[in-house]
Protein backbone atom coordinates (compact mmCIF):
# COMPACT_ATOMS: atom_id res chain seq x y z
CA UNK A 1 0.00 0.00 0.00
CA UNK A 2 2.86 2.45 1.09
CA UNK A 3 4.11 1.64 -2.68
CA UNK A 4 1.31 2.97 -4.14
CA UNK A 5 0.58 6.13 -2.09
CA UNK A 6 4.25 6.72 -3.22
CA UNK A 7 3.22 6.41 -6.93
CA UNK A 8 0.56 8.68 -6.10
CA UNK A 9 2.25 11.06 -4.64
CA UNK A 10 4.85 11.14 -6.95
CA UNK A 11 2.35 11.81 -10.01
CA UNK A 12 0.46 14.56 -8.35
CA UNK A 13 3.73 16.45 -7.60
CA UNK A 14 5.13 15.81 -11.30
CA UNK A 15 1.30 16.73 -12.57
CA UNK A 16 0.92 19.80 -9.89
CA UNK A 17 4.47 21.53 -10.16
CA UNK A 18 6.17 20.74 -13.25
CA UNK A 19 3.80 22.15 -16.32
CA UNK A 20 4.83 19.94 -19.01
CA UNK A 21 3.90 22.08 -22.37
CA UNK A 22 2.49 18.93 -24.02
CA UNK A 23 -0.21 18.36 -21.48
CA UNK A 24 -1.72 21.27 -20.72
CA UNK A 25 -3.40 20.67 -16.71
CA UNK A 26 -5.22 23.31 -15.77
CA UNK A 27 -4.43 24.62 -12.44
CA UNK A 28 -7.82 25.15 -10.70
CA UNK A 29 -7.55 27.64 -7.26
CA UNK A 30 -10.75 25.92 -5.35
CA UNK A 31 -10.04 29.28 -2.37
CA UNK A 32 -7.85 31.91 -1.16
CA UNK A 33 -6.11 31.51 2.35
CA UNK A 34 -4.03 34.35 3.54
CA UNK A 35 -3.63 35.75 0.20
CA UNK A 36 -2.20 31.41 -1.07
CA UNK A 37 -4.40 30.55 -3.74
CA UNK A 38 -5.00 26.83 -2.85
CA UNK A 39 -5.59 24.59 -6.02
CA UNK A 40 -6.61 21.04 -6.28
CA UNK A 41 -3.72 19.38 -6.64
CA UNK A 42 -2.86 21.02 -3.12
CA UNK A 43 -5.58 19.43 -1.86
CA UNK A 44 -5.09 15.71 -3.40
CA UNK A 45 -0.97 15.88 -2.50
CA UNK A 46 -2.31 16.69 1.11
CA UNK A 47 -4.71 13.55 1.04
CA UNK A 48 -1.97 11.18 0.04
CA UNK A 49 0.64 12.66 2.35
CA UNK A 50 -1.73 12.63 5.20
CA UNK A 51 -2.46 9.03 4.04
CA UNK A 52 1.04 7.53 4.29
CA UNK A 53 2.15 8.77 7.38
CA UNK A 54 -1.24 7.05 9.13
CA UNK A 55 1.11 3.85 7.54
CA UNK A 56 4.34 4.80 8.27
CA UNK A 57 6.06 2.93 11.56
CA UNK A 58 6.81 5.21 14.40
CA UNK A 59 10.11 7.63 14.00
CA UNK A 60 9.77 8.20 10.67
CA UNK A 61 6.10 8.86 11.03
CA UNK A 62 7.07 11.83 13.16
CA UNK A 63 9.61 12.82 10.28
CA UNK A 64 7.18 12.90 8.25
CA UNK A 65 4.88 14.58 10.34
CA UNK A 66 7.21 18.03 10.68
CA UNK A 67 7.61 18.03 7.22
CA UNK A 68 3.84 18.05 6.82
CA UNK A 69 3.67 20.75 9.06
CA UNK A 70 6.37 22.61 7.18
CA UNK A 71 4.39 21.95 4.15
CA UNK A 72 1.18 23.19 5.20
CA UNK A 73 2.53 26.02 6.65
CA UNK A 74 4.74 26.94 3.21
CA UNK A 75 1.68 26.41 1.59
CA UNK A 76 -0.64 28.87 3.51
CA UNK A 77 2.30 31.67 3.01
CA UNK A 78 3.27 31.07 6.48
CA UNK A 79 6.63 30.53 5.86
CA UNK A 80 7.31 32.86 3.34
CA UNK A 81 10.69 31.06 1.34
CA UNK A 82 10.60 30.34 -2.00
CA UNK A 83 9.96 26.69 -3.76
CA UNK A 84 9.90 25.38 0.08
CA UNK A 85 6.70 23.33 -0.63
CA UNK A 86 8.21 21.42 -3.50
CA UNK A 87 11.60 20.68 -1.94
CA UNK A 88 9.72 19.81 1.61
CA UNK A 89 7.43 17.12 -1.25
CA UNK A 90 10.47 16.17 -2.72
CA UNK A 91 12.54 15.50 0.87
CA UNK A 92 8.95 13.19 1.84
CA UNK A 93 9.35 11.21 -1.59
CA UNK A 94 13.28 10.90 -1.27
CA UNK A 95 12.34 9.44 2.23
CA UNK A 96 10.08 6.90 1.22
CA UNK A 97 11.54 5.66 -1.36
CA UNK A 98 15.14 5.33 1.25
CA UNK A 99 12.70 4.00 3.48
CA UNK A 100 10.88 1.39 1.12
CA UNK A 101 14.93 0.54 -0.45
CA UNK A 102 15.47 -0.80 3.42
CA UNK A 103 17.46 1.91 4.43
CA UNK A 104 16.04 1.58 8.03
């Protein structure tokens, strides 16, 4: 299961931050918080990052739970640094997949 929330995940962040010119995705804003438009695929990468740390074993589901945080809160404008929502994704993907490889 933890394989394919990884799959998952890693789609919606290729789909939701990289705009490939031969698919055109539109980018739909669903609301506004604190001036952060927040579009679906915020929304659906949320979902499946929620999702695997409920599965994730104990220390690295509090890992993964301050990057969450960190994520949410670069996401709402909170912290204010730029591209820190796709590198915090990218440091939860790079962790699964170490994690998943047996690098325990």
């Amino acid at each position: 299961m933890l394989e394919a929330l990884l799959v998952i995940l890693i789609i919606l962040w290729f789909v939701g931050y990289l705009s490939v010119g031969a698919f055109p995705i539109p980018d739909l804003i669903l609301f506004n918080i604190n001036g952060q438009p927040i579009t679906l695929w915020n929304i659906l990468i949320l979902l499946v990052i929620s999702s695997v740390i409920g599965v994730l074993p104990s220390p690295f589901k509090e890992i993964a739970g301050v990057l969450f945080i960190l994520w949410v809160l670069s996401v709402l404008g909170i912290l204010a640094f730029g591209g820190l929502s796709s590198m915090l994704v990218i440091a939860i993907i790079v962790g699964l997949i170490l994690y998943l490889a047996g690098f325990r």
